[in-house]
PDB file of N, CA and C in Angstrom:
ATOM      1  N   UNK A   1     222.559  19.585 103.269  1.00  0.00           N
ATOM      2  CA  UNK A   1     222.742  18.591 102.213  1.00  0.00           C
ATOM      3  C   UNK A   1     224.112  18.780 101.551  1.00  0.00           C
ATOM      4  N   UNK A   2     224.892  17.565 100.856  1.00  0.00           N
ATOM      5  CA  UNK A   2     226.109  17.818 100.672  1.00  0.00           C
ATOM      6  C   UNK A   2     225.837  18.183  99.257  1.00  0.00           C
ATOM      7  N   UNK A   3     226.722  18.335  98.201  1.00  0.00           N
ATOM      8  CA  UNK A   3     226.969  18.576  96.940  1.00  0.00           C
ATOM      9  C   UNK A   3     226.023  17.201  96.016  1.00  0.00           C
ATOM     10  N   UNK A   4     225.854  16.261  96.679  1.00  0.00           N
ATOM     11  CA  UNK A   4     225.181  15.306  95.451  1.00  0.00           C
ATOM     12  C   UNK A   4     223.713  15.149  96.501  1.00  0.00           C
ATOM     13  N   UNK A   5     223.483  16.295  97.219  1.00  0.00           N
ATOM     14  CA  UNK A   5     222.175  15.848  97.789  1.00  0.00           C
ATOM     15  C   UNK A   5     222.049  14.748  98.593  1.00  0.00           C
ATOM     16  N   UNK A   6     223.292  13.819  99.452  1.00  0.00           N
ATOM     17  CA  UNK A   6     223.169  13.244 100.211  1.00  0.00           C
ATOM     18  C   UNK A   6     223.342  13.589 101.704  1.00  0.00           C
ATOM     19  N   UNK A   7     223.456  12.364 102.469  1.00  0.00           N
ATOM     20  CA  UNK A   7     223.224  13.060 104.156  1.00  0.00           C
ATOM     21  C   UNK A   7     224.699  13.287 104.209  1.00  0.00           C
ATOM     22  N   UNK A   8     225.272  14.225 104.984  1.00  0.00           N
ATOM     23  CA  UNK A   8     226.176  14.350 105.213  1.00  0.00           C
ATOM     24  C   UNK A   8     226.607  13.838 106.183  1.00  0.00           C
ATOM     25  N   UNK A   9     228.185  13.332 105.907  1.00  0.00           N
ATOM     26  CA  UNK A   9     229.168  12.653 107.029  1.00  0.00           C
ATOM     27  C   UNK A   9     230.061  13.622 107.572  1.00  0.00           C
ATOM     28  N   UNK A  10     230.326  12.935 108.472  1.00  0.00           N
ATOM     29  CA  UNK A  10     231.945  13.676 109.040  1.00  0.00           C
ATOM     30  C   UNK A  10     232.954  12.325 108.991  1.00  0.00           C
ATOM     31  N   UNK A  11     234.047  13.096 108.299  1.00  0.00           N
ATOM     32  CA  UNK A  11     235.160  12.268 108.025  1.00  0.00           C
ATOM     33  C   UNK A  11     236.423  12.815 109.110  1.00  0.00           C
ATOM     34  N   UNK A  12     237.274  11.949 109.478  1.00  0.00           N
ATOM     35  CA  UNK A  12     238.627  12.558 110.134  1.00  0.00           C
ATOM     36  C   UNK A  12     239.585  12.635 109.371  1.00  0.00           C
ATOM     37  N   UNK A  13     240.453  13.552 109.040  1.00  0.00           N
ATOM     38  CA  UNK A  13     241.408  13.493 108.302  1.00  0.00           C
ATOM     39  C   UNK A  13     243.101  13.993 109.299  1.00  0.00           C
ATOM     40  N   UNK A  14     244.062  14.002 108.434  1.00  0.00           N
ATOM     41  CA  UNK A  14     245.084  14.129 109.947  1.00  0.00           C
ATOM     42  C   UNK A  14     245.265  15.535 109.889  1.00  0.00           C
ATOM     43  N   UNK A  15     246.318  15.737 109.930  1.00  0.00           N
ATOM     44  CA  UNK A  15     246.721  17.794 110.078  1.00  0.00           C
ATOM     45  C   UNK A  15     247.504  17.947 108.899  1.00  0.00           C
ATOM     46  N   UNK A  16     247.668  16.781 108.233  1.00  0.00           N
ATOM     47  CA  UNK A  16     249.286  16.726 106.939  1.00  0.00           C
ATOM     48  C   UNK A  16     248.478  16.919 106.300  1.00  0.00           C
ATOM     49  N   UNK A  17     247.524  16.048 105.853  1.00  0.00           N
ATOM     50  CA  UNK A  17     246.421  15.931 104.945  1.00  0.00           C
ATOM     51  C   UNK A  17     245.389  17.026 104.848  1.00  0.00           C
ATOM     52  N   UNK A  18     245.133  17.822 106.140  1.00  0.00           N
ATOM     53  CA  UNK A  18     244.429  18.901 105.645  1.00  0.00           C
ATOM     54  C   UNK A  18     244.705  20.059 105.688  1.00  0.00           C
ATOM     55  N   UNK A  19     246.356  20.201 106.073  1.00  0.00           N
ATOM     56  CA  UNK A  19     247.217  21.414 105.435  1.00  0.00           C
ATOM     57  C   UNK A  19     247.339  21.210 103.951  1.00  0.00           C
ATOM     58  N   UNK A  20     247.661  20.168 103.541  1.00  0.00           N
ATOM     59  CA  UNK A  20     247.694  19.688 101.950  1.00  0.00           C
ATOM     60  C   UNK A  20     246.644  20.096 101.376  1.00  0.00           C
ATOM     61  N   UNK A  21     245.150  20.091 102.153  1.00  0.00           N
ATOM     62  CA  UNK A  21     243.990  20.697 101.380  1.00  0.00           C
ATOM     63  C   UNK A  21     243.674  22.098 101.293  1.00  0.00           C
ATOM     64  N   UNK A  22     244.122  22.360 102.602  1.00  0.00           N
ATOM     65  CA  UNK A  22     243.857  23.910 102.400  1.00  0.00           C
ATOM     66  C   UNK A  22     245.087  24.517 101.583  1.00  0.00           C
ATOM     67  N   UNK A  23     246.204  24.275 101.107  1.00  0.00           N
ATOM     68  CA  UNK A  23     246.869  25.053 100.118  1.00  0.00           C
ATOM     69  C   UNK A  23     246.793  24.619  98.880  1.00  0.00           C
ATOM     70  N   UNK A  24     246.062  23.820  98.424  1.00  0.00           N
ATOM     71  CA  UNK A  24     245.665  23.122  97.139  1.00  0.00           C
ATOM     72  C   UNK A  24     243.918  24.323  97.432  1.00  0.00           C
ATOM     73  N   UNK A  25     243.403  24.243  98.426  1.00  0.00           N
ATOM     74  CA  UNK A  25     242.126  25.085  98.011  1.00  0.00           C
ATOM     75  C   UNK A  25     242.380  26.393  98.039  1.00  0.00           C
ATOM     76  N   UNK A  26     243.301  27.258  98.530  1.00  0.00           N
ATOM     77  CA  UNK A  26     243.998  28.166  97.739  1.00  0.00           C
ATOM     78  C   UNK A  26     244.677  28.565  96.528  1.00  0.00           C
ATOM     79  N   UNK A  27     244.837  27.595  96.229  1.00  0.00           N
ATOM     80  CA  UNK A  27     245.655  27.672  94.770  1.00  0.00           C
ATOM     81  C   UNK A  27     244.159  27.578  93.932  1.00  0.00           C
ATOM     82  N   UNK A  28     243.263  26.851  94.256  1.00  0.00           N
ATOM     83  CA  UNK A  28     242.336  26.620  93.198  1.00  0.00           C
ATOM     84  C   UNK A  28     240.939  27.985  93.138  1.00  0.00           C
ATOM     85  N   UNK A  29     241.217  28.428  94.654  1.00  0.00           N
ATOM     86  CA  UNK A  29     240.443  29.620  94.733  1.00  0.00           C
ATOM     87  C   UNK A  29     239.323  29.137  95.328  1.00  0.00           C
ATOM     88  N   UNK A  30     238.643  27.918  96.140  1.00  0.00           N
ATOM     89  CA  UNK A  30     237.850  27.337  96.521  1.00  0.00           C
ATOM     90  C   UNK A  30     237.684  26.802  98.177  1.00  0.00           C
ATOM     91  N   UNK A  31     236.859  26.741  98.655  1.00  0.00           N
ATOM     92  CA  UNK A  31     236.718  26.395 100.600  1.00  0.00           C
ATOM     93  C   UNK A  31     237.062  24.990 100.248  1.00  0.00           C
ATOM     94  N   UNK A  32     237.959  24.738 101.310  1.00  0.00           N
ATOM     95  CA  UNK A  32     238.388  23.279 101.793  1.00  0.00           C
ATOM     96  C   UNK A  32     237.642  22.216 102.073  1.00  0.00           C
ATOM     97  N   UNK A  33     236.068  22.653 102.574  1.00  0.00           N
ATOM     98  CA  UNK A  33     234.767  22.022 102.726  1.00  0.00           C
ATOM     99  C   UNK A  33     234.510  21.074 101.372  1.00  0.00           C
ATOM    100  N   UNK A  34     234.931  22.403 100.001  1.00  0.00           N
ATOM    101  CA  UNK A  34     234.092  21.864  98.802  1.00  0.00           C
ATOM    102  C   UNK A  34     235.195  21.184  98.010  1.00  0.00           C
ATOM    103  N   UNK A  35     236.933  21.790  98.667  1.00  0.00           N
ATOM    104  CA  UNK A  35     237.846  20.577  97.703  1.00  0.00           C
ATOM    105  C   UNK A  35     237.503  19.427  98.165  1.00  0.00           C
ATOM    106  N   UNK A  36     237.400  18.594  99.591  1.00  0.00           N
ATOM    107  CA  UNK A  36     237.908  17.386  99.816  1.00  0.00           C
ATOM    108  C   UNK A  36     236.578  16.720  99.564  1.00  0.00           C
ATOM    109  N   UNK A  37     235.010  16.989  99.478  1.00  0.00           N
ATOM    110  CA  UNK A  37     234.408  15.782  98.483  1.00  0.00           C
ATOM    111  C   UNK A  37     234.893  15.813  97.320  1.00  0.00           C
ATOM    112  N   UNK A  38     235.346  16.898  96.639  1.00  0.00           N
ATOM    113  CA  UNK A  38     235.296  16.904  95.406  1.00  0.00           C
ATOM    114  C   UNK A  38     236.579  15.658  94.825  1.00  0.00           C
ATOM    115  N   UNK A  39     237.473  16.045  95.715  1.00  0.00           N
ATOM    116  CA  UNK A  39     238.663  15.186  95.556  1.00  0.00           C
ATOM    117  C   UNK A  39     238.432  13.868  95.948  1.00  0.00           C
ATOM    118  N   UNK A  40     237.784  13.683  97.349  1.00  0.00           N
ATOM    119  CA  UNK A  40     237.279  12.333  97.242  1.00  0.00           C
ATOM    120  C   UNK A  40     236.639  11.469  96.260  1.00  0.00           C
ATOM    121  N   UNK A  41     235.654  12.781  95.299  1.00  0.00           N
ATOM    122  CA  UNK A  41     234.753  11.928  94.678  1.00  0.00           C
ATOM    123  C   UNK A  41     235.709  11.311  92.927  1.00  0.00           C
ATOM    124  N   UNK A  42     236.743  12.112  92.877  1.00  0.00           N
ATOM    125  CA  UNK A  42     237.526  11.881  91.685  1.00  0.00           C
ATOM    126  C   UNK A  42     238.828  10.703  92.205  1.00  0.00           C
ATOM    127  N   UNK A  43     239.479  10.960  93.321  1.00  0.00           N
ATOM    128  CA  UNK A  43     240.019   9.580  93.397  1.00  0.00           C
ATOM    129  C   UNK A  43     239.102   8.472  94.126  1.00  0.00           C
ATOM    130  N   UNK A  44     237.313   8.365  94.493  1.00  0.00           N
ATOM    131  CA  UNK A  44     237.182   7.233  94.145  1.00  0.00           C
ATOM    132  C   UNK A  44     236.528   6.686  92.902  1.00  0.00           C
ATOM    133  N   UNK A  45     236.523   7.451  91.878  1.00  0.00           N
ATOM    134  CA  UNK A  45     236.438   6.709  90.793  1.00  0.00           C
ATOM    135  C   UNK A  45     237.409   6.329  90.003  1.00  0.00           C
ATOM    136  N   UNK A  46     238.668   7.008  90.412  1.00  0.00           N
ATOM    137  CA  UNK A  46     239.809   6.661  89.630  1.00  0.00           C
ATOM    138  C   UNK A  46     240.384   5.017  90.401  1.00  0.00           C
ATOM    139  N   UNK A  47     239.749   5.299  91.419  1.00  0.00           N
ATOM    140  CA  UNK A  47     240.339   3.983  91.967  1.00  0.00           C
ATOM    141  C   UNK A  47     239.296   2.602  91.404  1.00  0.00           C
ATOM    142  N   UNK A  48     238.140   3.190  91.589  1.00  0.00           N
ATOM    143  CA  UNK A  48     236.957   2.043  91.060  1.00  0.00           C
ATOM    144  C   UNK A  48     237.060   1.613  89.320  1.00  0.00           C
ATOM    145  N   UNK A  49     237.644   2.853  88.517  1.00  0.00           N
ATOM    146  CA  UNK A  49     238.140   3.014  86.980  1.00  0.00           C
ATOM    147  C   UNK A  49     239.285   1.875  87.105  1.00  0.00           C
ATOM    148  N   UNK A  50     240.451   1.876  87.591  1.00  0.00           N
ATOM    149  CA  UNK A  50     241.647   0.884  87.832  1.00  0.00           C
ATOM    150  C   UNK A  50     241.034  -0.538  88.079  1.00  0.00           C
ATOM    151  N   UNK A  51     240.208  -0.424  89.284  1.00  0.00           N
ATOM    152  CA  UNK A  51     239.908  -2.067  89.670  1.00  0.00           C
ATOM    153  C   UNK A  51     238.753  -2.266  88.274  1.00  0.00           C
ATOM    154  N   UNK A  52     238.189  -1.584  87.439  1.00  0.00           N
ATOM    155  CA  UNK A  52     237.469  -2.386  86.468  1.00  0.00           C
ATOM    156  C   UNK A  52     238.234  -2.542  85.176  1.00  0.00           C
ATOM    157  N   UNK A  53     239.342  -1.793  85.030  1.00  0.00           N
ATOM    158  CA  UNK A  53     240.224  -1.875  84.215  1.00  0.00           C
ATOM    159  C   UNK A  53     240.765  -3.395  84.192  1.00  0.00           C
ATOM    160  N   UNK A  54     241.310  -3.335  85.346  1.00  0.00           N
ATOM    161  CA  UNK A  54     242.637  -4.761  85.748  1.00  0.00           C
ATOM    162  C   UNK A  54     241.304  -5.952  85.793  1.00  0.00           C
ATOM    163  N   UNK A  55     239.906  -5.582  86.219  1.00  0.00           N
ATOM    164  CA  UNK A  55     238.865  -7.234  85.990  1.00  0.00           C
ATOM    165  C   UNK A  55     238.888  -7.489  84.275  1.00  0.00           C
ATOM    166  N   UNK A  56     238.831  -6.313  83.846  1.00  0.00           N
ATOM    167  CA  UNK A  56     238.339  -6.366  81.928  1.00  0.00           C
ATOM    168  C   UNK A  56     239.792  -7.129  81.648  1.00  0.00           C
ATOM    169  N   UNK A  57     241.037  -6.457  82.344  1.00  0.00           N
ATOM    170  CA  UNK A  57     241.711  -7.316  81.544  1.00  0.00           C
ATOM    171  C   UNK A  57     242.010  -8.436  81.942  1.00  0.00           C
ATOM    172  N   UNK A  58     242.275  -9.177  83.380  1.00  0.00           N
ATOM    173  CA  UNK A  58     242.107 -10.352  83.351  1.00  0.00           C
ATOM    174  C   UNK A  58     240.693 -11.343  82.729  1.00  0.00           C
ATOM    175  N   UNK A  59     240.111 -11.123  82.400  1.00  0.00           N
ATOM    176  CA  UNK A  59     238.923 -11.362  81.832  1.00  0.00           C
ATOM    177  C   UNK A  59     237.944 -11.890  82.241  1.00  0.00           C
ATOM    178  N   UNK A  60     237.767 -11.334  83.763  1.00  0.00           N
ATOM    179  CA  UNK A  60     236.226 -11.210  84.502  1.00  0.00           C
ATOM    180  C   UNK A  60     235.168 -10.602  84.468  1.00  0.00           C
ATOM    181  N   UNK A  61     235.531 -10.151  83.700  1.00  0.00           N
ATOM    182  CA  UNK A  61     233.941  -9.269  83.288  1.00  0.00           C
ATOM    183  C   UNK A  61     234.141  -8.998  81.713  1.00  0.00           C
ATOM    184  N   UNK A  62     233.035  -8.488  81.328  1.00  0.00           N
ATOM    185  CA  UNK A  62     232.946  -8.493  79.990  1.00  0.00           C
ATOM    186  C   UNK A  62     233.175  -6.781  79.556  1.00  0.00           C
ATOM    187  N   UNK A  63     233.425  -6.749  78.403  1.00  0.00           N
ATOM    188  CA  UNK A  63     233.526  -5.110  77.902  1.00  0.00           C
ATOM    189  C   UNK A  63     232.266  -4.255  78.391  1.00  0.00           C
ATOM    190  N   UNK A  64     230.883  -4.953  77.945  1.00  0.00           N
ATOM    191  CA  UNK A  64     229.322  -4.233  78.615  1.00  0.00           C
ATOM    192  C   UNK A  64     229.569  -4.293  79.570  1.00  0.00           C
ATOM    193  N   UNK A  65     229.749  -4.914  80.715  1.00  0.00           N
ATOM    194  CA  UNK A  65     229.785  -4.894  82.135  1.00  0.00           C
ATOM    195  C   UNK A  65     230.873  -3.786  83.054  1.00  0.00           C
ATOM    196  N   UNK A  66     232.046  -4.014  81.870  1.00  0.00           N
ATOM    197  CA  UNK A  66     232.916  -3.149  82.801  1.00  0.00           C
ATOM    198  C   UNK A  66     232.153  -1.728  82.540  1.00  0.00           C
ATOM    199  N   UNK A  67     231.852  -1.284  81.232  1.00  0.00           N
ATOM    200  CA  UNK A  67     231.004   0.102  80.861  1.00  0.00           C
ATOM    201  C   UNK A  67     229.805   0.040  81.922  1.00  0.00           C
ATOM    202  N   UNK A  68     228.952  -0.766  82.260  1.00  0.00           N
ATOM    203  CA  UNK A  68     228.236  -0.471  83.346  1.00  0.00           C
ATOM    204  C   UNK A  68     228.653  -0.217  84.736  1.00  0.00           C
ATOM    205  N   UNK A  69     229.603  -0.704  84.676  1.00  0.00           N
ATOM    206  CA  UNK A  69     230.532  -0.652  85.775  1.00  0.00           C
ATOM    207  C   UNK A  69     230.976   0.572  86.280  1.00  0.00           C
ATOM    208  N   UNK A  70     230.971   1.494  85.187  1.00  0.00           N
ATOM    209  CA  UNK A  70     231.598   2.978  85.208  1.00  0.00           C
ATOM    210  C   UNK A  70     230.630   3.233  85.330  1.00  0.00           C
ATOM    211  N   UNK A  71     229.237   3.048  84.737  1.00  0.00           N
ATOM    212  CA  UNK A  71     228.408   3.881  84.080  1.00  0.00           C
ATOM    213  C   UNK A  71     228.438   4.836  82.603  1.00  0.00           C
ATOM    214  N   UNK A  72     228.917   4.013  81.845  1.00  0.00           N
ATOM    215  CA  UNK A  72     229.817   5.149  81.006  1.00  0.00           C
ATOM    216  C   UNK A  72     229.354   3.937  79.507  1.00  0.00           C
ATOM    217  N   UNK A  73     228.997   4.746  78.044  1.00  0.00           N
ATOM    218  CA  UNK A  73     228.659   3.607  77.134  1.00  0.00           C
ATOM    219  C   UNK A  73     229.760   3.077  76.807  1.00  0.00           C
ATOM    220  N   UNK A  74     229.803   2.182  76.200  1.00  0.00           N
ATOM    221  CA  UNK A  74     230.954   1.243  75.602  1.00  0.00           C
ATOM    222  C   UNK A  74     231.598   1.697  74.827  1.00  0.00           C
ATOM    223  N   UNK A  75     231.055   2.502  73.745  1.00  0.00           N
ATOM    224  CA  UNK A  75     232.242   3.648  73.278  1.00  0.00           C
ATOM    225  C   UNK A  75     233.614   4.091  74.345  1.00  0.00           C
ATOM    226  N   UNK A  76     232.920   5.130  75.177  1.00  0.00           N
ATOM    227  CA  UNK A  76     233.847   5.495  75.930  1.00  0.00           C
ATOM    228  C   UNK A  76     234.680   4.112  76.829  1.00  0.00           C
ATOM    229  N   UNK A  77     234.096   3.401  76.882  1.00  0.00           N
ATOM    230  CA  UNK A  77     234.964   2.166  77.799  1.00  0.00           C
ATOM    231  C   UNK A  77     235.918   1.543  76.741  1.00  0.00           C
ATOM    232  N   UNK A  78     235.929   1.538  75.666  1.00  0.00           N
ATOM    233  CA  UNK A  78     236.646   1.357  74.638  1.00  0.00           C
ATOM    234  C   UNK A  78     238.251   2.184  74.518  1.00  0.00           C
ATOM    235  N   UNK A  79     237.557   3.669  74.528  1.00  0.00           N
ATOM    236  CA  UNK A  79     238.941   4.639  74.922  1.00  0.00           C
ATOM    237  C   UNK A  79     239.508   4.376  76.222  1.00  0.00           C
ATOM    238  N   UNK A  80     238.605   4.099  77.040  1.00  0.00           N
ATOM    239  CA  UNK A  80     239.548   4.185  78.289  1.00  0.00           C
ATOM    240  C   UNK A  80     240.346   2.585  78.379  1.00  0.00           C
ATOM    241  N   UNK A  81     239.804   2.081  77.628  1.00  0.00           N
ATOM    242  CA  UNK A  81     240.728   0.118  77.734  1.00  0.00           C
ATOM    243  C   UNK A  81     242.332   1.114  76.503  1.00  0.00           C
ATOM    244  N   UNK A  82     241.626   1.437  75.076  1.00  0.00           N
ATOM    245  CA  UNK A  82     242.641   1.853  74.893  1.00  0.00           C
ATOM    246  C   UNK A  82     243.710   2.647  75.539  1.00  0.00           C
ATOM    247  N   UNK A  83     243.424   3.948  76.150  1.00  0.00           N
ATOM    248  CA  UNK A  83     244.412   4.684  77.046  1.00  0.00           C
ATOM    249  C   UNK A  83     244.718   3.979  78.397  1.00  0.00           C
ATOM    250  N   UNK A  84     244.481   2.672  78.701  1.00  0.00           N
ATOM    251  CA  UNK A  84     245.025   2.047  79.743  1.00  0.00           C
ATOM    252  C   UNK A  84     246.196   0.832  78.823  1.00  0.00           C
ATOM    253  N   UNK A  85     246.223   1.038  77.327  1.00  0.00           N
ATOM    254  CA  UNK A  85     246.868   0.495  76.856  1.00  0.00           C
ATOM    255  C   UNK A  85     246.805  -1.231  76.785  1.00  0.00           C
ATOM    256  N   UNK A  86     245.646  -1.311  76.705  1.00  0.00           N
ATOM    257  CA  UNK A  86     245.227  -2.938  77.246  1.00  0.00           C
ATOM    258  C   UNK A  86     244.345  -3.060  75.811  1.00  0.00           C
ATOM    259  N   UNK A  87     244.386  -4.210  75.360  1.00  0.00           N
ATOM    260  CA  UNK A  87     243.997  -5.180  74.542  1.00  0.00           C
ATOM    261  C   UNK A  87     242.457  -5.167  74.527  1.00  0.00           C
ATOM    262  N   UNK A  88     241.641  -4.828  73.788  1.00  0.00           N
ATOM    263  CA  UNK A  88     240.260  -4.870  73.548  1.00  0.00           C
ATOM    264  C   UNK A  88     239.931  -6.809  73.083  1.00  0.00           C
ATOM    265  N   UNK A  89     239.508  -7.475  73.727  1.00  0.00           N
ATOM    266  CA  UNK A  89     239.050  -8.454  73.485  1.00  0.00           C
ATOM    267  C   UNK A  89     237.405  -9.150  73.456  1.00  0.00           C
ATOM    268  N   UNK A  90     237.208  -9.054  72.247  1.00  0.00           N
ATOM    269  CA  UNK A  90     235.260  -9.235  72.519  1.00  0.00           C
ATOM    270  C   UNK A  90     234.920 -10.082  71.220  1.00  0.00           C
ATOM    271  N   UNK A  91     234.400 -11.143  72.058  1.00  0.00           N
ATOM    272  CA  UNK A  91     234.161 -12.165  71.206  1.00  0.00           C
ATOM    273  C   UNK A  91     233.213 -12.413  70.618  1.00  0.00           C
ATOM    274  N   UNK A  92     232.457 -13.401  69.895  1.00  0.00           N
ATOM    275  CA  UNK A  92     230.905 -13.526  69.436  1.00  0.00           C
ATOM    276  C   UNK A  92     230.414 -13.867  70.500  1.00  0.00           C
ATOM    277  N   UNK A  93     230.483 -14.584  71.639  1.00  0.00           N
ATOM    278  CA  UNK A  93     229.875 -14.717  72.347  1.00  0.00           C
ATOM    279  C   UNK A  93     229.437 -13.520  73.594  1.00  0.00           C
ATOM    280  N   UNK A  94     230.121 -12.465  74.041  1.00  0.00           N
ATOM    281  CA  UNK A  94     230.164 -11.705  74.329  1.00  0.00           C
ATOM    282  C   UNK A  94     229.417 -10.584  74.002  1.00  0.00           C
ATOM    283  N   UNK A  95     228.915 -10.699  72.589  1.00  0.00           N
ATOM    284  CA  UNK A  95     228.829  -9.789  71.793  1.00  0.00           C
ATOM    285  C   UNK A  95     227.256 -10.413  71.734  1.00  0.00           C
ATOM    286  N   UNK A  96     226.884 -11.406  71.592  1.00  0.00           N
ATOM    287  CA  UNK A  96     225.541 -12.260  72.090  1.00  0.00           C
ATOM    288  C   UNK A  96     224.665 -11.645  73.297  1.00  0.00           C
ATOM    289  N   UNK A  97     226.052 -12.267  74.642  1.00  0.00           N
ATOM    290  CA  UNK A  97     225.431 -11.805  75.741  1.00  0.00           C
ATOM    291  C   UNK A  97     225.118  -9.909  76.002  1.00  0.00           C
ATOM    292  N   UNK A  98     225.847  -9.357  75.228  1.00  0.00           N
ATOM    293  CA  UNK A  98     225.056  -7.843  75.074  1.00  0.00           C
ATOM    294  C   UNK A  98     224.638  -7.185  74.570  1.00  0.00           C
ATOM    295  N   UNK A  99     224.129  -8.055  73.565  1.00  0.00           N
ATOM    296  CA  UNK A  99     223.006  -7.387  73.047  1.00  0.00           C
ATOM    297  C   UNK A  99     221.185  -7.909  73.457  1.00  0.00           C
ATOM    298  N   UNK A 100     221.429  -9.044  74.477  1.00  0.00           N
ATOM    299  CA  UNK A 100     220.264  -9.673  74.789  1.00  0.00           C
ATOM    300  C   UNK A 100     219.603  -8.958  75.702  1.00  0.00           C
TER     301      UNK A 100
END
């Protein structure tokens, strides 16, 4: 079983990319096995964090939605719209649809 209790895959990676891992899992003191989910699992949320960022701010989704989106309460989706430096916009109507 892998680290989140799922089935495990095999991924290919090239020889650049997993010389890059094994001296990053030296530096961190950790098997190369357990950096590259780990790293996978942080740049794909940083990448899934960006694409709900850039929907909130073109204004496809709503502030609740993008926080579900993360999984994360609206508090925290609040800081992270602020530290993406983007405009908090939430209207009465918005504000309707989440609390229903």
């Amino acid at each position: 079983m892998g680290l989140s209790g799922g089935k495990m895959r095999a991924v290919k990676v090239n020889d650049t990319l997993f010389k890059e891992a094994e001296k990053m899992s030296k530096a961190y003191g950790i098997k190369v096995d357990e950096l590259i989910p780990a790293a996978l699992r942080q740049g794909l949320f940083t990448l899934n964090e960006r694409t709900v960022l850039e929907l909130y701010r073109v204004r496809k989704i709503t502030l609740q939605k993008a926080a579900e989106m993360l999984s994360i309460d609206i508090w925290e989706m609040i800081e992270r719209i602020k530290n993406a430096d983007l405009h908090i916009d939430y209207s009465a109507e918005e504000l309707a649809e989440d609390l229903r």
